[in-house]
N, C-alpha and C. Protein backbone atom coordinates (compact mmCIF):
# COMPACT_ATOMS: atom_id res chain seq x y z
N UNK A 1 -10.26 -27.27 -8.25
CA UNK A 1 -9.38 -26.24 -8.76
C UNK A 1 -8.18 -26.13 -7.84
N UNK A 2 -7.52 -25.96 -8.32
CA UNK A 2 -5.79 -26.12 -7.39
C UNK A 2 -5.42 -24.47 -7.49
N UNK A 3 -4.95 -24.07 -6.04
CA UNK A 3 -4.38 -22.52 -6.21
C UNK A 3 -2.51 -22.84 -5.60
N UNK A 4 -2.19 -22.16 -5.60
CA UNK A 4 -0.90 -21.71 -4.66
C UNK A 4 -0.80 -20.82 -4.10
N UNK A 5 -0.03 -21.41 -2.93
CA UNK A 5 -0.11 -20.01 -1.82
C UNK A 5 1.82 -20.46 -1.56
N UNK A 6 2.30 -19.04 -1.41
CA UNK A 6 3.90 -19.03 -0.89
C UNK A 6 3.98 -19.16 0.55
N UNK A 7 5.06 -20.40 1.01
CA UNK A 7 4.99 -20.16 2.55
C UNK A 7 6.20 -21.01 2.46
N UNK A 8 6.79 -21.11 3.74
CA UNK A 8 8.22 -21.67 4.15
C UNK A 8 7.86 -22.87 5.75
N UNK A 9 8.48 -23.91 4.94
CA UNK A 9 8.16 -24.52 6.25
C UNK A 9 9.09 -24.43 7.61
N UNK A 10 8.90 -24.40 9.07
CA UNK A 10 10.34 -24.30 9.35
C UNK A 10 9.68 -25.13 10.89
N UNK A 11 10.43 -25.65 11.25
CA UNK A 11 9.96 -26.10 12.76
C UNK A 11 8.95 -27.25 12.61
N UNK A 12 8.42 -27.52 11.57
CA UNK A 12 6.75 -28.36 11.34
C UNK A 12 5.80 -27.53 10.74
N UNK A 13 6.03 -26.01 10.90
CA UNK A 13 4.94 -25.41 10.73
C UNK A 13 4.91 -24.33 9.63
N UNK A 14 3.91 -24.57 8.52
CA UNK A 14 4.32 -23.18 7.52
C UNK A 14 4.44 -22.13 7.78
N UNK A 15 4.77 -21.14 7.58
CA UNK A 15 4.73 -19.95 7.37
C UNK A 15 4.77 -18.97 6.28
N UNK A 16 3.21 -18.16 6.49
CA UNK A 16 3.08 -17.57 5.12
C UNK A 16 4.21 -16.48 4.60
N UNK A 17 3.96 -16.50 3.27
CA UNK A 17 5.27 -15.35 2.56
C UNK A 17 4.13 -14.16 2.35
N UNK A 18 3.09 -14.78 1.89
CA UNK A 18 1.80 -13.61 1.74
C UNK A 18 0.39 -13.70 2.61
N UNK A 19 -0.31 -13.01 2.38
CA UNK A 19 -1.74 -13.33 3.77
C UNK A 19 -2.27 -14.79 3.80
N UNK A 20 -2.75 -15.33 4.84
CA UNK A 20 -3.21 -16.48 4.92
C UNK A 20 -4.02 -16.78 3.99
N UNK A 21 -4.45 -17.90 3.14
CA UNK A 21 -5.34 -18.10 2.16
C UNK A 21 -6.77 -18.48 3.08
N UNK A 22 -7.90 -17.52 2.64
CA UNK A 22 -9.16 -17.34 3.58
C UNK A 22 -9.17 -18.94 3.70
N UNK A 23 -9.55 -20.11 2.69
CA UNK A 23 -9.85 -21.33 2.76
C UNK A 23 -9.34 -21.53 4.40
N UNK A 24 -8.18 -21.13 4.55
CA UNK A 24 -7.04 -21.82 5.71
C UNK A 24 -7.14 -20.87 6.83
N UNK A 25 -7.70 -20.17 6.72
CA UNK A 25 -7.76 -19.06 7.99
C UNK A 25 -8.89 -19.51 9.13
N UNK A 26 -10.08 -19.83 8.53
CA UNK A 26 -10.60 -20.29 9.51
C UNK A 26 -11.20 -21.31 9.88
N UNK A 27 -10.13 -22.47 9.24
CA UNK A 27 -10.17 -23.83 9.61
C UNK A 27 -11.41 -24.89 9.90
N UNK A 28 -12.25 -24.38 8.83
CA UNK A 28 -13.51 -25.07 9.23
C UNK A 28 -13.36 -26.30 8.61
N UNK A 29 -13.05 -26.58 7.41
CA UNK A 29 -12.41 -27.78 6.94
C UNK A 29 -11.56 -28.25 6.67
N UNK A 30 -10.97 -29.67 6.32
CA UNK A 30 -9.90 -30.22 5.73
C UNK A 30 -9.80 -29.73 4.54
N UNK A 31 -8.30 -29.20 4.69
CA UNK A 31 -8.13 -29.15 3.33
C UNK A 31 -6.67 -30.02 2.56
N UNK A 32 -6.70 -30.76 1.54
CA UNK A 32 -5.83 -31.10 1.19
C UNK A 32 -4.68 -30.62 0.64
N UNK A 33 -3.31 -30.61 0.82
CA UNK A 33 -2.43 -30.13 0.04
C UNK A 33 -1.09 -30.58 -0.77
N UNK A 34 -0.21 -30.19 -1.74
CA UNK A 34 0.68 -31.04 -1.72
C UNK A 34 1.54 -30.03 -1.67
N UNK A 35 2.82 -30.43 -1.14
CA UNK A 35 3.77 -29.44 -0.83
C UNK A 35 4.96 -29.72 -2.50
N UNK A 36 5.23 -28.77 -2.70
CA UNK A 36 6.76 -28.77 -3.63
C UNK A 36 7.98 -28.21 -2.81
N UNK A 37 9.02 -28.61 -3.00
CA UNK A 37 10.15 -28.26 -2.69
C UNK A 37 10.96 -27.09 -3.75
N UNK A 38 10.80 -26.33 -3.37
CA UNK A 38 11.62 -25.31 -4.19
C UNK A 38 13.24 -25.04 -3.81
N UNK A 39 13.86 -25.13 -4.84
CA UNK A 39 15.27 -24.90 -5.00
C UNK A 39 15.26 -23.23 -4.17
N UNK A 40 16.62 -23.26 -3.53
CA UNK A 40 16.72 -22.18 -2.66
C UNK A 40 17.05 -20.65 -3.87
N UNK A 41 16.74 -19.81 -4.44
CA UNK A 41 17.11 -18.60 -5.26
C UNK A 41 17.90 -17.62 -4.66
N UNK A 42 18.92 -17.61 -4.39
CA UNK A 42 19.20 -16.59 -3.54
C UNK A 42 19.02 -14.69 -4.57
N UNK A 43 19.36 -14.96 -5.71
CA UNK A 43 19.03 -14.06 -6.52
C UNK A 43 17.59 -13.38 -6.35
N UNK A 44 16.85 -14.30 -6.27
CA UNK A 44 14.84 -13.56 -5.97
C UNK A 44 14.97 -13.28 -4.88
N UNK A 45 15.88 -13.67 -3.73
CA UNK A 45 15.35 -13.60 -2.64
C UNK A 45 16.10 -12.34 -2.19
N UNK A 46 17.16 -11.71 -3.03
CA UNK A 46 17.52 -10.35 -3.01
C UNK A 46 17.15 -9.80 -3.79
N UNK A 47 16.01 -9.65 -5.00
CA UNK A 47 15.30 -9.03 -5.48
C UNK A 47 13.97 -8.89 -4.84
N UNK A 48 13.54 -9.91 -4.13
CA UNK A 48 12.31 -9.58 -3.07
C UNK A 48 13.00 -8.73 -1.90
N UNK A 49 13.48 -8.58 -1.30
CA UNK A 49 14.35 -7.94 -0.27
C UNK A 49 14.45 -6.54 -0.52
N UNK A 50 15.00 -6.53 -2.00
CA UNK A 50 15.08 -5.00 -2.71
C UNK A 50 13.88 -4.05 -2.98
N UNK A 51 12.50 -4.87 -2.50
CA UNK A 51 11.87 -4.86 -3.48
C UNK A 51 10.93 -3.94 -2.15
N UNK A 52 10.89 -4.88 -1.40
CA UNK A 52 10.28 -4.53 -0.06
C UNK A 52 11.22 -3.57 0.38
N UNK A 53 12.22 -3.13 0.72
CA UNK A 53 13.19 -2.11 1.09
C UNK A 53 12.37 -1.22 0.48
N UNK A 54 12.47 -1.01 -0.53
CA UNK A 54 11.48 0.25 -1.54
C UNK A 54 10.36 0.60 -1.28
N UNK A 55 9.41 -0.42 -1.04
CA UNK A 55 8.03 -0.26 -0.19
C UNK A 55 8.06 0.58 0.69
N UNK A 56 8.70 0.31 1.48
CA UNK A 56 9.39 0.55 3.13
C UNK A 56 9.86 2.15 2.90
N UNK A 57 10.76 2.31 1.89
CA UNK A 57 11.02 3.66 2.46
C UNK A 57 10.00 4.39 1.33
N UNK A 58 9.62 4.25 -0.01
CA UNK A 58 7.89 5.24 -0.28
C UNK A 58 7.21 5.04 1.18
N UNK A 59 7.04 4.47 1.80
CA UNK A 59 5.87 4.38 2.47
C UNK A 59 6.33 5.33 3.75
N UNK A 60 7.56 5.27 4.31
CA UNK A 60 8.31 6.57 5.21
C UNK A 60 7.81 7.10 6.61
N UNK A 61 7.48 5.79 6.98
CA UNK A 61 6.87 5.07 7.98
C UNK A 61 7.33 6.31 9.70
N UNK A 62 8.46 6.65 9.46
CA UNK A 62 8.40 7.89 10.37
C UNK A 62 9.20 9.19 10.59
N UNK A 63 7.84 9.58 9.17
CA UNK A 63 8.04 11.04 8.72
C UNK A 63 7.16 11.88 9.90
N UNK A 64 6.21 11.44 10.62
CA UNK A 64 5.37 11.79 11.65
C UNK A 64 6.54 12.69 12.91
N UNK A 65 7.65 11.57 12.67
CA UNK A 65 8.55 12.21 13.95
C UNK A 65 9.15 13.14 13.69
N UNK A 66 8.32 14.09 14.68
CA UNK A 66 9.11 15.59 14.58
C UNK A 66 10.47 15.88 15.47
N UNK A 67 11.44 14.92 15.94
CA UNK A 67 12.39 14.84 16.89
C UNK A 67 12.62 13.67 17.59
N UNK A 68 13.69 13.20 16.13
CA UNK A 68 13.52 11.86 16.44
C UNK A 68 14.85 11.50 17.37
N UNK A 69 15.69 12.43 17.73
CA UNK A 69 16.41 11.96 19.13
C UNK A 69 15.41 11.60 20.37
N UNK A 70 14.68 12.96 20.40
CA UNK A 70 13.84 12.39 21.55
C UNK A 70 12.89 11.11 21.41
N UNK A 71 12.17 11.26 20.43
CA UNK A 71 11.73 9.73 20.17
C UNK A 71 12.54 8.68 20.84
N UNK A 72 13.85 8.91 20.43
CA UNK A 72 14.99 7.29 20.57
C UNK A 72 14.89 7.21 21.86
N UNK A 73 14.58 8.65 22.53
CA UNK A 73 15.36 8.33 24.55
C UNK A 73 13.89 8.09 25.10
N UNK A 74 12.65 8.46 24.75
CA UNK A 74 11.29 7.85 24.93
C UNK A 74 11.37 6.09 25.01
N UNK A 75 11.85 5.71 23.59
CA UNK A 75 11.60 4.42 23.15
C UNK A 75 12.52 3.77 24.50
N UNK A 76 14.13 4.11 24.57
CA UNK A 76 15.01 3.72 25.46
C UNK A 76 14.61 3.37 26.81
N UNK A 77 13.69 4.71 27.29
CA UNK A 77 13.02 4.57 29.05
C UNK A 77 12.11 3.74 29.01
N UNK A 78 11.13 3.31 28.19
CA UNK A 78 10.03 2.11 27.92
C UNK A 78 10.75 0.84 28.32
């Protein structure tokens, strides 16, 4: 059975677009693959962008901070 998994090659080495596929995570066997070349989209790739932006702020990652100047001069002295 053949699946697909999204990833980008860069350097030699893939890199996933989504979680590692379990098969490949913990490398107990060979696995075979064939790679396709996909035409570059720049259109999806600012609709994925848009898409995740949106994620990102529903999700409002730091509504927790009750004073977020001080936060910034915390983060700054670290």
């Amino acid at each position: 059975m053949s699946e697909s998994y999204r990833a980008i090659l860069a350097d030699g080495e893939l890199r996933w677009l989504d979680d590692v596929p379990d098969i490949l995570r913990h490398g107990t066997e060979n696995v075979r693959i064939r790679v396709t070349i996909e035409e570059q989209d720049d259109e999806n790739d600012e609709d994925e962008l848009a898409s995740l932006l949106d994620e990102l702020a529903e999700a409002d990652p730091f509504s927790a901070i009750e004073d977020p100047v001080a936060w910034q001069r915390t983060l700054r002295n670290d």
